[in-house]
Protein backbone atom coordinates (compact mmCIF):
# COMPACT_ATOMS: atom_id res chain seq x y z
CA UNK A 1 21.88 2.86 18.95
CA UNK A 2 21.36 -0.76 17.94
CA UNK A 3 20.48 -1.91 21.13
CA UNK A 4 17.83 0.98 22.01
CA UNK A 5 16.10 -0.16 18.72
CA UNK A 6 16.27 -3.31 19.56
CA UNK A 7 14.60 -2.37 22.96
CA UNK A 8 12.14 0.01 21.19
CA UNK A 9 11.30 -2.33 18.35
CA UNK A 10 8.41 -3.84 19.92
CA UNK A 11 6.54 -0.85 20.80
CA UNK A 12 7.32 0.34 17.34
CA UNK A 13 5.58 -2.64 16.12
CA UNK A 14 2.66 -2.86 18.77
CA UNK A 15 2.47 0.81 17.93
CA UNK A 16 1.68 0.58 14.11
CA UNK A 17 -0.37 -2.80 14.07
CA UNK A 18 -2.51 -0.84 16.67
CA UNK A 19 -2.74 1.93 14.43
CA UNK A 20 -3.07 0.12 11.28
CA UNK A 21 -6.21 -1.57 13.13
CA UNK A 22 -7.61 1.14 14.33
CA UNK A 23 -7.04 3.11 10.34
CA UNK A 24 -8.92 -0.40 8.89
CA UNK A 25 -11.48 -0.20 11.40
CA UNK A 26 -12.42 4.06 11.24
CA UNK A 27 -11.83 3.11 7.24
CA UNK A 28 -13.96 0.89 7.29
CA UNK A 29 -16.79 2.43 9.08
CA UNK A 30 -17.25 5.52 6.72
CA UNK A 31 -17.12 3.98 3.91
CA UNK A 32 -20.21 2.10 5.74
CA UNK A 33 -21.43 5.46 6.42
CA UNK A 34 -20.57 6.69 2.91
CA UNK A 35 -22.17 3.65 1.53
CA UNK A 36 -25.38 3.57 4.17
CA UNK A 37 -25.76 7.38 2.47
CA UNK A 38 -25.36 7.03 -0.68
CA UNK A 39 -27.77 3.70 -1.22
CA UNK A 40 -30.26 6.04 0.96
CA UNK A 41 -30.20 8.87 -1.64
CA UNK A 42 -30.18 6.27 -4.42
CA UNK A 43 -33.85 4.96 -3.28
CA UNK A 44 -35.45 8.37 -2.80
CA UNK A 45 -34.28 9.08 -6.17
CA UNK A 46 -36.09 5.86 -7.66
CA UNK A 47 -38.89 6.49 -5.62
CA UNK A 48 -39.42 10.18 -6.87
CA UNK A 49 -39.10 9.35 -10.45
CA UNK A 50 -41.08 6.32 -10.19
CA UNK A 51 -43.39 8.68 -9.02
CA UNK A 52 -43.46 10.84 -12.12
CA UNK A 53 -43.42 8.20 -14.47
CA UNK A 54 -46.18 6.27 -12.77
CA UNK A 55 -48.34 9.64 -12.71
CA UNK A 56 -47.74 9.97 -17.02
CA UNK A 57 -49.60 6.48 -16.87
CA UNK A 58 -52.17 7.58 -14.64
CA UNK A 59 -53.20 10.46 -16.78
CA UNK A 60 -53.59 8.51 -19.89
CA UNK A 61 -55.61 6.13 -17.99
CA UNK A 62 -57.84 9.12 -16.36
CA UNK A 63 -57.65 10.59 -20.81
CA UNK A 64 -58.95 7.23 -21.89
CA UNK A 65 -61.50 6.77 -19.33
CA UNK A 66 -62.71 10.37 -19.64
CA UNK A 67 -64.04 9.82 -23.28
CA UNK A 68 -65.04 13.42 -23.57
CA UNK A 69 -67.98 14.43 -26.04
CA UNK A 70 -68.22 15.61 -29.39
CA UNK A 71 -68.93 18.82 -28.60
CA UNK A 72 -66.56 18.86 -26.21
CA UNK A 73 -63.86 20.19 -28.12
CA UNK A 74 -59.92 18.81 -27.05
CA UNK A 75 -59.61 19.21 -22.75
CA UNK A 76 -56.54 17.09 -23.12
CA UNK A 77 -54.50 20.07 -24.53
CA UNK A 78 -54.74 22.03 -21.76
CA UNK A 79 -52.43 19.11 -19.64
CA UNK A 80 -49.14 20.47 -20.89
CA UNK A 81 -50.03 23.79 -18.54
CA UNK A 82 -50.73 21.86 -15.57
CA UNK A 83 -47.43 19.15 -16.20
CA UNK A 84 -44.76 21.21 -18.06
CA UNK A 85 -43.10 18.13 -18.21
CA UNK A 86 -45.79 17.19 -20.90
CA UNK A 87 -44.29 18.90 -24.11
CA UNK A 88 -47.33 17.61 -26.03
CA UNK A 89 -50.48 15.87 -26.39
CA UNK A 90 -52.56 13.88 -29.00
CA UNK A 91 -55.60 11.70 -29.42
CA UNK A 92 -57.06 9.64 -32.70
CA UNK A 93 -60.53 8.70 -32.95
CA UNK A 94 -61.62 5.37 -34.20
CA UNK A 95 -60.82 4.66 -37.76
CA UNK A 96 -58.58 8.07 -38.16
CA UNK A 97 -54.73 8.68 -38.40
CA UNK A 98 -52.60 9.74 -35.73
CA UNK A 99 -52.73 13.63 -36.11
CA UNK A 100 -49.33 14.61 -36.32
CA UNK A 101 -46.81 11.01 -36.35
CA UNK A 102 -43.43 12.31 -36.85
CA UNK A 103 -41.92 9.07 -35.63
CA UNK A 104 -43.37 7.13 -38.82
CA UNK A 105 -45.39 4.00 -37.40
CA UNK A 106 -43.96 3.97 -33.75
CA UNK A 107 -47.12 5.68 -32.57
CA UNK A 108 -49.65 3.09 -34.40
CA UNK A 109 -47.12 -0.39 -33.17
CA UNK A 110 -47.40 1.07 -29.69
CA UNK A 111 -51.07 1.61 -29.93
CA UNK A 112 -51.15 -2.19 -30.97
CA UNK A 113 -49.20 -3.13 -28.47
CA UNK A 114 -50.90 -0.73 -25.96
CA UNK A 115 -54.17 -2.70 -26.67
CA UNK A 116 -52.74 -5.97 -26.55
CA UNK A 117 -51.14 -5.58 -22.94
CA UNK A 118 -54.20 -3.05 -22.03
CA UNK A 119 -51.37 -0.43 -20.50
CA UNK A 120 -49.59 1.93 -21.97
CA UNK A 121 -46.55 1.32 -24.26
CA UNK A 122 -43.40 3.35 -25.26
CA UNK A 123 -43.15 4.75 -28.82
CA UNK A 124 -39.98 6.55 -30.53
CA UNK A 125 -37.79 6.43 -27.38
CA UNK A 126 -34.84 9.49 -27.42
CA UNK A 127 -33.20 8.87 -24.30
CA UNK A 128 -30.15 10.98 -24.99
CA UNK A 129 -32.48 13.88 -25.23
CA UNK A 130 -34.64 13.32 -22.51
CA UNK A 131 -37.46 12.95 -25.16
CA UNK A 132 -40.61 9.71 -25.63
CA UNK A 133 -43.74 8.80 -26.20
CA UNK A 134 -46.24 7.08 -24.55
CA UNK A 135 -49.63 5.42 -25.95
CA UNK A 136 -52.43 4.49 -24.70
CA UNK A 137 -54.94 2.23 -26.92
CA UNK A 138 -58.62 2.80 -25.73
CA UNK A 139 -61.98 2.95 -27.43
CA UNK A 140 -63.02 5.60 -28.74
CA UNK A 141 -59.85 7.62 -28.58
CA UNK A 142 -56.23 6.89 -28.49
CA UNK A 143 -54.35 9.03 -26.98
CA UNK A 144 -50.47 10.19 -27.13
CA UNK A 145 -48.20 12.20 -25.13
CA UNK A 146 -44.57 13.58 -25.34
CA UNK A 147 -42.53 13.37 -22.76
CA UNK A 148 -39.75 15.70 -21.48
CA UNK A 149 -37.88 12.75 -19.13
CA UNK A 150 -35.15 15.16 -17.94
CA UNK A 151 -38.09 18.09 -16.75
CA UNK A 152 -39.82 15.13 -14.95
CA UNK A 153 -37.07 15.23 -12.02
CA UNK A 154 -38.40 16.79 -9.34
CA UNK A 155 -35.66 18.91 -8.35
CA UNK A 156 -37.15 20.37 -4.95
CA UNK A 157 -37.61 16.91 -3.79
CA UNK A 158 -34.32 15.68 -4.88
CA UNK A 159 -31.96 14.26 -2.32
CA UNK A 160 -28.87 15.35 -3.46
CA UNK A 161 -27.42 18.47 -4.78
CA UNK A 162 -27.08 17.96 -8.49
CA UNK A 163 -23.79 20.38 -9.17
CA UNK A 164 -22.10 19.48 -6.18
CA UNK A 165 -23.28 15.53 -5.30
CA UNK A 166 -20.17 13.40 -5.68
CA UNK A 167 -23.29 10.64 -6.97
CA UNK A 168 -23.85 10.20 -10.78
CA UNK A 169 -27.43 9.17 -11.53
CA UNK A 170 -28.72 8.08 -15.17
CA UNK A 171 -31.69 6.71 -16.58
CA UNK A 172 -30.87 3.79 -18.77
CA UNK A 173 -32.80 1.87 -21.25
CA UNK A 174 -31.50 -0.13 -24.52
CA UNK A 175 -27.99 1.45 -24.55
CA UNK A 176 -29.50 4.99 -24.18
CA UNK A 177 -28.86 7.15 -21.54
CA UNK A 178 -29.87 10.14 -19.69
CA UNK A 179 -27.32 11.60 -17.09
CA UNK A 180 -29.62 13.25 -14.60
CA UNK A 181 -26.65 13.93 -12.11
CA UNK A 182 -23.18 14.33 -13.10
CA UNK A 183 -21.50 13.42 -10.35
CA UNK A 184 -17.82 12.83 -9.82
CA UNK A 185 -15.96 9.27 -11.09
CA UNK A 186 -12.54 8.76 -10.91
CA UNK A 187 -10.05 5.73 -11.00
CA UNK A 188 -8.95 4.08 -7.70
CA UNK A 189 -10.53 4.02 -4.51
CA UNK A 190 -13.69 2.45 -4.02
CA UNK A 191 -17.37 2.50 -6.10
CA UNK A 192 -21.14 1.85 -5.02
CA UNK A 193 -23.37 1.17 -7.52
CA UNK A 194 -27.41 0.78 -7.01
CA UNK A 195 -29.17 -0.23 -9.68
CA UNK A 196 -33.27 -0.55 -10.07
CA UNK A 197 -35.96 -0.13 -12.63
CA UNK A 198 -38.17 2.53 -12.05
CA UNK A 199 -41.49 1.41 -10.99
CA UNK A 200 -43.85 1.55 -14.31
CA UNK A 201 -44.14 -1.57 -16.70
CA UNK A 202 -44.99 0.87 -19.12
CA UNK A 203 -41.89 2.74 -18.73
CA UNK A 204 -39.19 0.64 -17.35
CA UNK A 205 -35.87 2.79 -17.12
CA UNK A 206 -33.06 1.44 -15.11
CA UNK A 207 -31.96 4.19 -12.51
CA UNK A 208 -28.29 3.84 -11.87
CA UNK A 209 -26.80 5.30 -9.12
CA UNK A 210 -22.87 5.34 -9.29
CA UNK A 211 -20.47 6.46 -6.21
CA UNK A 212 -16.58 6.66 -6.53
CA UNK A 213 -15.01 7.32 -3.16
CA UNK A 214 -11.58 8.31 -3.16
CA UNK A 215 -8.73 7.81 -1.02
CA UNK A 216 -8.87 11.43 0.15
CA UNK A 217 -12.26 10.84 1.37
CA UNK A 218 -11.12 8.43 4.18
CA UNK A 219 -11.27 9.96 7.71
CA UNK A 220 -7.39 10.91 8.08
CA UNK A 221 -8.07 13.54 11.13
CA UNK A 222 -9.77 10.45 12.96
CA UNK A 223 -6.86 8.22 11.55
CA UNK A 224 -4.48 10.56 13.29
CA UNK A 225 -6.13 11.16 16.20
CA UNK A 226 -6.02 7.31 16.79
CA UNK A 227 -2.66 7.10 16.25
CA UNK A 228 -1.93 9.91 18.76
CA UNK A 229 -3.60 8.31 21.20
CA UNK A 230 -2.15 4.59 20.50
CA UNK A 231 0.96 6.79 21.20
CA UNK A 232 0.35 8.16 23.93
CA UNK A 233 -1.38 5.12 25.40
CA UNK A 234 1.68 2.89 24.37
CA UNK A 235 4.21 5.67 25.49
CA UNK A 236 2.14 5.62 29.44
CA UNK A 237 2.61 2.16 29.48
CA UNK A 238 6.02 2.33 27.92
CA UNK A 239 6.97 4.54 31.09
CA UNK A 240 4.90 2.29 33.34
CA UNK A 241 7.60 -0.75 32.30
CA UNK A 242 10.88 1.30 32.28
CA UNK A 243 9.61 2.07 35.80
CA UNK A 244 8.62 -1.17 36.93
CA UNK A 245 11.91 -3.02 35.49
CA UNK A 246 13.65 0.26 37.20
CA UNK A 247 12.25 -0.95 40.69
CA UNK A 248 12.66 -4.24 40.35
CA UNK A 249 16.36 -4.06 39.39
CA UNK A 250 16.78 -1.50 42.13
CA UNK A 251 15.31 -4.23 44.33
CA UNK A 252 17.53 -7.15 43.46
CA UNK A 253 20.77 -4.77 43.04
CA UNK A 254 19.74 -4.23 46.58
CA UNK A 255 19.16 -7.98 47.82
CA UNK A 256 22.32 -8.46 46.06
CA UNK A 257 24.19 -5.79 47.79
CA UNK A 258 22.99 -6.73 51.13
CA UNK A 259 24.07 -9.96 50.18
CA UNK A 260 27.76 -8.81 49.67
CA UNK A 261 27.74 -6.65 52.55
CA UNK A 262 27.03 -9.98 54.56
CA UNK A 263 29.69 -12.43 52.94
CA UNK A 264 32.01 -9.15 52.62
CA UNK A 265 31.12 -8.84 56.57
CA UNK A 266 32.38 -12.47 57.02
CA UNK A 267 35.15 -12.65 54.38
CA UNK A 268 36.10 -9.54 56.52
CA UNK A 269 35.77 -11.42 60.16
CA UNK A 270 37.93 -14.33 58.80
CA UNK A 271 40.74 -11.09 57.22
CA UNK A 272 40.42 -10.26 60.59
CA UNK A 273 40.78 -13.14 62.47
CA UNK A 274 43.90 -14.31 59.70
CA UNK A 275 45.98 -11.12 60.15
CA UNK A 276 45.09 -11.42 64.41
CA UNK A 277 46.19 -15.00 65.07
CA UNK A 278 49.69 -14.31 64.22
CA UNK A 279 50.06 -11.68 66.49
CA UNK A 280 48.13 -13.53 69.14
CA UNK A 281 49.82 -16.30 68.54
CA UNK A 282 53.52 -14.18 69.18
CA UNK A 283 52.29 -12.96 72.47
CA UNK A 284 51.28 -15.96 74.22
CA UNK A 285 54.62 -17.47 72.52
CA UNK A 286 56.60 -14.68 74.17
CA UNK A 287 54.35 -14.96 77.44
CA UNK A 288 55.17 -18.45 78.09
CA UNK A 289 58.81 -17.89 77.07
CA UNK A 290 59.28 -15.41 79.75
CA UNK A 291 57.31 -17.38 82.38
CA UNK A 292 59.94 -20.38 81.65
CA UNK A 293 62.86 -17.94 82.26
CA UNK A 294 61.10 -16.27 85.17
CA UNK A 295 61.39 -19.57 87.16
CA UNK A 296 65.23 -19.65 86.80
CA UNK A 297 65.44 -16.34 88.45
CA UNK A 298 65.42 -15.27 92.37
CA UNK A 299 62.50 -16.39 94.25
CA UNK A 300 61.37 -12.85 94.39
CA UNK A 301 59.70 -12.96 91.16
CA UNK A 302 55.75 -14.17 92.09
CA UNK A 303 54.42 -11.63 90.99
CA UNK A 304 56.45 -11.10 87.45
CA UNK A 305 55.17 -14.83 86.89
CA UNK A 306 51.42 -13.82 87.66
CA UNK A 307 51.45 -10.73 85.79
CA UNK A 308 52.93 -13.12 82.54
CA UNK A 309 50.17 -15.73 83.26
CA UNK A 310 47.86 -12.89 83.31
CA UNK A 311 48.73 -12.15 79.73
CA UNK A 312 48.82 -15.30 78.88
CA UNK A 313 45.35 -15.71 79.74
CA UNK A 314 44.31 -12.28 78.22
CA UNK A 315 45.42 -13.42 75.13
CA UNK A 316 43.88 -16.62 75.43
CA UNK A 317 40.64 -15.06 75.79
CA UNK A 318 41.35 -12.28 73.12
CA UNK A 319 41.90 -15.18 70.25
CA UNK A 320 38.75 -17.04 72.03
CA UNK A 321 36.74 -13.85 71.29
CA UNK A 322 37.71 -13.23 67.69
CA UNK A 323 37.40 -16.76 67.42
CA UNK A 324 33.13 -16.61 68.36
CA UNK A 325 33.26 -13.11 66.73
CA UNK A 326 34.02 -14.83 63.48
CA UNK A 327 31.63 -17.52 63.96
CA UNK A 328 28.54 -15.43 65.04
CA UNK A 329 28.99 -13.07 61.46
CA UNK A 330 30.97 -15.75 59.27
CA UNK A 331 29.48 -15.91 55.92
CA UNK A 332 27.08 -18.59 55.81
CA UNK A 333 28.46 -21.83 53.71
CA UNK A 334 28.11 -21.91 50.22
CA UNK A 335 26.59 -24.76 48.48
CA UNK A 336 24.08 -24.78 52.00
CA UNK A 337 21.60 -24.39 49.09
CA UNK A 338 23.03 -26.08 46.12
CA UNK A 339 20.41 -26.55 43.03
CA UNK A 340 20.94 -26.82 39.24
CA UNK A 341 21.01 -23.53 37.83
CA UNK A 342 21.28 -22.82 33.91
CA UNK A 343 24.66 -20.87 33.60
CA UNK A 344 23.19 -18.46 30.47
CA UNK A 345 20.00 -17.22 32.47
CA UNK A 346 22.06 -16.32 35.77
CA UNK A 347 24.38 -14.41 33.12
CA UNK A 348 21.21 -12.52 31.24
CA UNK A 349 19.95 -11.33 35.03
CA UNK A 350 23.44 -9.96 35.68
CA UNK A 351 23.58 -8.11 32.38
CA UNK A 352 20.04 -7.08 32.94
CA UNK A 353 20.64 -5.35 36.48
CA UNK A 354 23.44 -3.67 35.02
CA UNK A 355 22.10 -2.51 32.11
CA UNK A 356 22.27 1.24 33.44
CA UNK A 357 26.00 0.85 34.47
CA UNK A 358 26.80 -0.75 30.87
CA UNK A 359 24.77 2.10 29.41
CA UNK A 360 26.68 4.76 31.32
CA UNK A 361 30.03 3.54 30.31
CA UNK A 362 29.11 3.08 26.72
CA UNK A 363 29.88 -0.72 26.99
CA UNK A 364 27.63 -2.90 25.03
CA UNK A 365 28.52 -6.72 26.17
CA UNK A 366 28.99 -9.39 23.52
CA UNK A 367 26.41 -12.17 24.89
CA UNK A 368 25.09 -14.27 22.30
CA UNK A 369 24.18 -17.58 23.77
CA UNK A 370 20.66 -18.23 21.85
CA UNK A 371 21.78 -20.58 19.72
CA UNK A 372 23.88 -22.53 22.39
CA UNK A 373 22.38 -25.42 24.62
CA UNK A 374 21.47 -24.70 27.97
CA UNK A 375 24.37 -25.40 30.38
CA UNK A 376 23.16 -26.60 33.43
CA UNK A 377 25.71 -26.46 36.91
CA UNK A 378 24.87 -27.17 40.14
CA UNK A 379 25.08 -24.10 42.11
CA UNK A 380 23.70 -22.23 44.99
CA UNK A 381 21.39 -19.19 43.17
CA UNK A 382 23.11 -16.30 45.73
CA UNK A 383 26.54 -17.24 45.47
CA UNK A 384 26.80 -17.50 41.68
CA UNK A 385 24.82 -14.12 41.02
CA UNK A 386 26.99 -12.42 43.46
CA UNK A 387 30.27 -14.30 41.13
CA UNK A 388 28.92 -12.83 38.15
CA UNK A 389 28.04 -9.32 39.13
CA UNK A 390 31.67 -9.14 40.73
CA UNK A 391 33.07 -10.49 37.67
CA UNK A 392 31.21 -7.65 35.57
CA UNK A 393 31.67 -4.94 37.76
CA UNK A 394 35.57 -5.58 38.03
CA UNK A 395 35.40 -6.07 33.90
CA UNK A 396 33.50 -2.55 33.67
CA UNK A 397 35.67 -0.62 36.25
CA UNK A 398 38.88 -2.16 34.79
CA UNK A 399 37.33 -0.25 31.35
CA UNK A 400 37.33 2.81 32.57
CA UNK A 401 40.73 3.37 31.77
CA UNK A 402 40.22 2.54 28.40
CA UNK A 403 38.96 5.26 25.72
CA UNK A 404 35.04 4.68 25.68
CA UNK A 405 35.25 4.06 21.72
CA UNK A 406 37.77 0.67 22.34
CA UNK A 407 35.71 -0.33 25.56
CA UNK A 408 34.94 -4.21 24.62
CA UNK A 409 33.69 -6.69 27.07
CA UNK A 410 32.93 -10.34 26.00
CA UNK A 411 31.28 -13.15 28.20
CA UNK A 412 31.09 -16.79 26.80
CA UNK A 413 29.31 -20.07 28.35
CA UNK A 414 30.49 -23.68 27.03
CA UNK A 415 31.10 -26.76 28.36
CA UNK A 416 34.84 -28.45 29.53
CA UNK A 417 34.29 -32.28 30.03
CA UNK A 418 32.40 -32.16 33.15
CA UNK A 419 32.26 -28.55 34.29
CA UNK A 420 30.73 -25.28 33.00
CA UNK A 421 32.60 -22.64 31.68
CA UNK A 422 31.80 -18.93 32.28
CA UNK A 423 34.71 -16.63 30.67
CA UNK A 424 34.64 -12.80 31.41
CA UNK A 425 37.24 -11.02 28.98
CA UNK A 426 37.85 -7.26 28.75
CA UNK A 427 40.36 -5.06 26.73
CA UNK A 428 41.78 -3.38 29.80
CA UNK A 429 45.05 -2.92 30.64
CA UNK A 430 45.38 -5.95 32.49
CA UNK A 431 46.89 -7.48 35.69
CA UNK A 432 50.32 -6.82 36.14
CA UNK A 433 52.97 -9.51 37.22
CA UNK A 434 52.90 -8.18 40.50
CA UNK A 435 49.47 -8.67 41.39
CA UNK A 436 49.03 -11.48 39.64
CA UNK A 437 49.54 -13.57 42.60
CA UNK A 438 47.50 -11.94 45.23
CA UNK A 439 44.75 -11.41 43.13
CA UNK A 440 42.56 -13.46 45.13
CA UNK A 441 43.60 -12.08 48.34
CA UNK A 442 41.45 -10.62 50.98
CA UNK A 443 41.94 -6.45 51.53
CA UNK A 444 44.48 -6.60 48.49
CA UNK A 445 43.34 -4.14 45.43
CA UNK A 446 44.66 -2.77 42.45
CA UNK A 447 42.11 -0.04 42.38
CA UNK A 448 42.49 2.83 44.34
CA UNK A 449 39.96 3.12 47.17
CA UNK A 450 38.79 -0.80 46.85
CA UNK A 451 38.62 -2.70 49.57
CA UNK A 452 39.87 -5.66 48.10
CA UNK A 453 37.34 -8.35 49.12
CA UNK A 454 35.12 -8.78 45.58
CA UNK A 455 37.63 -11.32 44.06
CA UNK A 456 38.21 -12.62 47.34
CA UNK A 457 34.77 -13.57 48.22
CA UNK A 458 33.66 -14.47 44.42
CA UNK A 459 37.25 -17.26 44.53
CA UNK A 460 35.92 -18.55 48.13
CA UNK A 461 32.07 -18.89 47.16
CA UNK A 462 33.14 -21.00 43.32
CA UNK A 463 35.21 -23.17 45.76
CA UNK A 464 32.43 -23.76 48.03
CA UNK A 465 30.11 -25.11 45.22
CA UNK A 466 32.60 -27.31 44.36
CA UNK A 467 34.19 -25.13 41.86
CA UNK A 468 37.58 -22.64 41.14
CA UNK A 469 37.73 -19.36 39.75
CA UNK A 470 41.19 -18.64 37.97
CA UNK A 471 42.17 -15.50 36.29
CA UNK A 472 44.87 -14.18 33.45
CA UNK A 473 45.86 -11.60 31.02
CA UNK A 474 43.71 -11.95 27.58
CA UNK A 475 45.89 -11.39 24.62
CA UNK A 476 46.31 -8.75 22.98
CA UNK A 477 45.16 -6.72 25.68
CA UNK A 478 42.92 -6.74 28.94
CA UNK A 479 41.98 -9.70 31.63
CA UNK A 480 39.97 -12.84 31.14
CA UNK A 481 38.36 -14.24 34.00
CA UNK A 482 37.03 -18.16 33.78
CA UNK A 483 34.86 -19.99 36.62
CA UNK A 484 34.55 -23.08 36.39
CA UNK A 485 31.36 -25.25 38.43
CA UNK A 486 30.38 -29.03 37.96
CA UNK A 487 27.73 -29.68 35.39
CA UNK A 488 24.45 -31.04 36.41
CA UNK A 489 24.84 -35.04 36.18
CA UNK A 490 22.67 -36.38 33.53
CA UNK A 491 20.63 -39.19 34.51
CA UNK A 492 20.81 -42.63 32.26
């Protein structure tokens, strides 16, 4: 389980950072959208009630200008029909009181204000209820009008849906405040805020625009759907990998086996030619024999004496072919190719072809050589993956008689004066006295069905790089296998 998470832990991780990227960046954008929208509300808002509150000074300026007659009676009372917004209306002659001033003196200091900046001027401001006055100081007439602020919004225009907009809009002035919209504000998250005076110098209310968006307003389906797809993407390419890895071990367990099949083809010629000399050898002993005692026997035996030198010569010829036989298929030398190799890289290849054969026996190898200097040995690259896969493939079938939950197979690299050290140790049952010395024999096995040329081959290719390959039981239990190859000389 470790070692699949270990395996897996990368796309794990390339899995979330690309989803955490992807949830910053669709984040990101709507709350750019949220924020593009709600700033775009915000200035139609300002721009409608600047619009009202510009048109309150443009009818006291068309009142003042008007200067209707005597006998005109009061027109100006008829304006809160036409602008319901216009609660009420007054005007004071020259040299007469304001007719009704129920905010004591605030009409008359805006008047004199009114006339000093020639505009109009704010008098008894009520923001909380929506309620002012504006003045206008003109000659003849003054005139007055109440304002309802909060039926100046022109609802029908209005961007927003005031019960259900998420946006809080005010009107601000002083430390009063009029809440137009309610909106929704809460506490975490993220907040917009727009800001801007309405556009009257005579009446210059700040219109403040608030947003609060919550984490619940972030685009989770998107979020999702992103990181299904970083999945799925991740998990195709995952595949794509396992599959590629899957050939190219295939490949090289292939090269590798072809390779064996060749030395096994040779160490097999020279089995072959060992276990035939003798033989050979006995008949054209016995030939020659009998040829010698021939000629102390009546004349009469020519053709006894050519029928012996005709097996002589047959088996002559038969040791001459197995002879060219074995040199025409012998395993090629090794060490034809000898190059330094780094002892902990050839053993991480080996492990990493048989991964699947580890896997299915429920063997995980102890390998830790990260920490460890490279050990550099000068060997051909053929020979000593060939060693090592023998070495683990005898170390994994010699498990298989052990219970899969005391399996335990343990490979070490180090250093011995001038030679590497590669140790293979399992928790088998060992090598019995008996076999101990033939171990290294050609066509001898202690597995049933083996052909007994693995340890064979492995002990003649480390001798033909210049190195050995010894074997004995591990204590308590099992087989440890050590080759041993010359270290790379250092140069001084």
């Amino acid at each position: 389980m470790k070692q699949w998470l270990r395996s897996q832990g990368g796309w794990w991780l390339a899995w979330l950072a690309l989803t955490a990227v992807g949830a910053v960046w669709l984040a990101r954008a709507e709350l750019a959208q949220l924020h593009q929208d709600f700033e775009t509300d915000a200035r139609i808002a300002h721009r409608l009630m600047s619009q009202q509150v510009v048109q309150y000074d443009a009818v006291l300026a068309t009142l003042a200008l008007l200067e209707p007659g005597a006998d005109a009676g009061q027109p100006e009372q008829r304006l809160p029909s036409v602008y319901s917004s216009i609660l009420k209306v007054q005007r004071r002659a020259r040299d007469e009181p304001w007719p009704d001033e129920k905010p004591a003196g605030a009409l008359v200091a805006a008047e004199a204000r009114s006339r000093s900046q020639q505009r109009a001027e704010l008098a008894s401001l009520d923001l909380g209820a929506g309620r002012y006055w504006l003045v206008m100081g003109a000659t003849p007439s003054s005139y007055a009008l109440e304002i309802d602020l909060a039926g100046s919004v022109p609802w029908r225009d209005w961007p927003m849906n005031p019960q259900h907009s998420p946006v809080r809009v005010s009107l601000q002035r002083d430390g009063q405040q009029l809440v137009l919209q309610p909106g929704r504000l809460g506490e975490g998250g993220w907040r917009f805020g727009l800001t801007k005076a309405l556009a009257s110098p005579s009446q210059p209310f700040d219109l403040v625009a608030e947003r609060q968006v919550g984490w619940g307003e972030l685009p989770w389906r998107s979020i999702a759907g992103w990181a299904a797809a970083m999945a799925l993407l991740l998990a195709g390419l995952w595949m794509a990998q396992r599959q590629r890895v899957a050939r190219r071990r295939a490949e090289e367990l292939l090269r590798l086996g072809q390779v064996a099949r060749l030395n096994a083809l040779g160490e097999l010629s020279a089995g072959l030619a060992h276990e035939l000399n003798q033989p050979l050898t006995a008949v054209l002993a016995n030939a020659q024999a009998a040829r010698r005692l021939l000629d102390d026997d009546p004349p009469d035996l020519a053709t006894a004496r050519d029928a012996m030198g005709q097996a002589v010569e047959q088996a002559r010829r038969a040791a001459g072919v197995v002879g060219r036989l074995r040199r025409v298929i012998e395993r090629p030398e090794a060490g034809g190719d000898v190059k330094p190799l780094v002892l902990q890289e050839v053993v991480r290849s080996a492990m990493h072809l048989l991964a699947p054969e580890f896997a299915q026996r429920g063997v995980a190898a102890q390998f830790d050589a990260g920490a460890q200097a490279p050990v550099r040995v000068q060997a051909e690259a053929v020979a000593l993956e060939q060693i090592v896969h023998n070495l683990l493939m005898n170390a994994l079938q010699a498990l298989d008689l052990v219970p899969a939950a005391e399996r335990r197979l343990v490979v070490s690299v180090g250093r011995n004066g001038q030679e590497g050290v590669l140790t293979v140790t399992d928790n088998g049952r060992g090598i019995s006295p008996e076999a101990m010395p033939r171990l290294f024999e050609p066509f001898f096995s202690t597995r049933e069905g083996g052909l007994g040329l693995g340890l064979s081959l492995s002990e003649t290719l480390a001798s033909g790089m210049g190195g050995s390959l010894t074997a004995a039981n591990a204590a308590p239990r099992g087989a440890r296998f050590t080759l041993l190859l010359p270290l790379v000389a250092t140069s001084t």
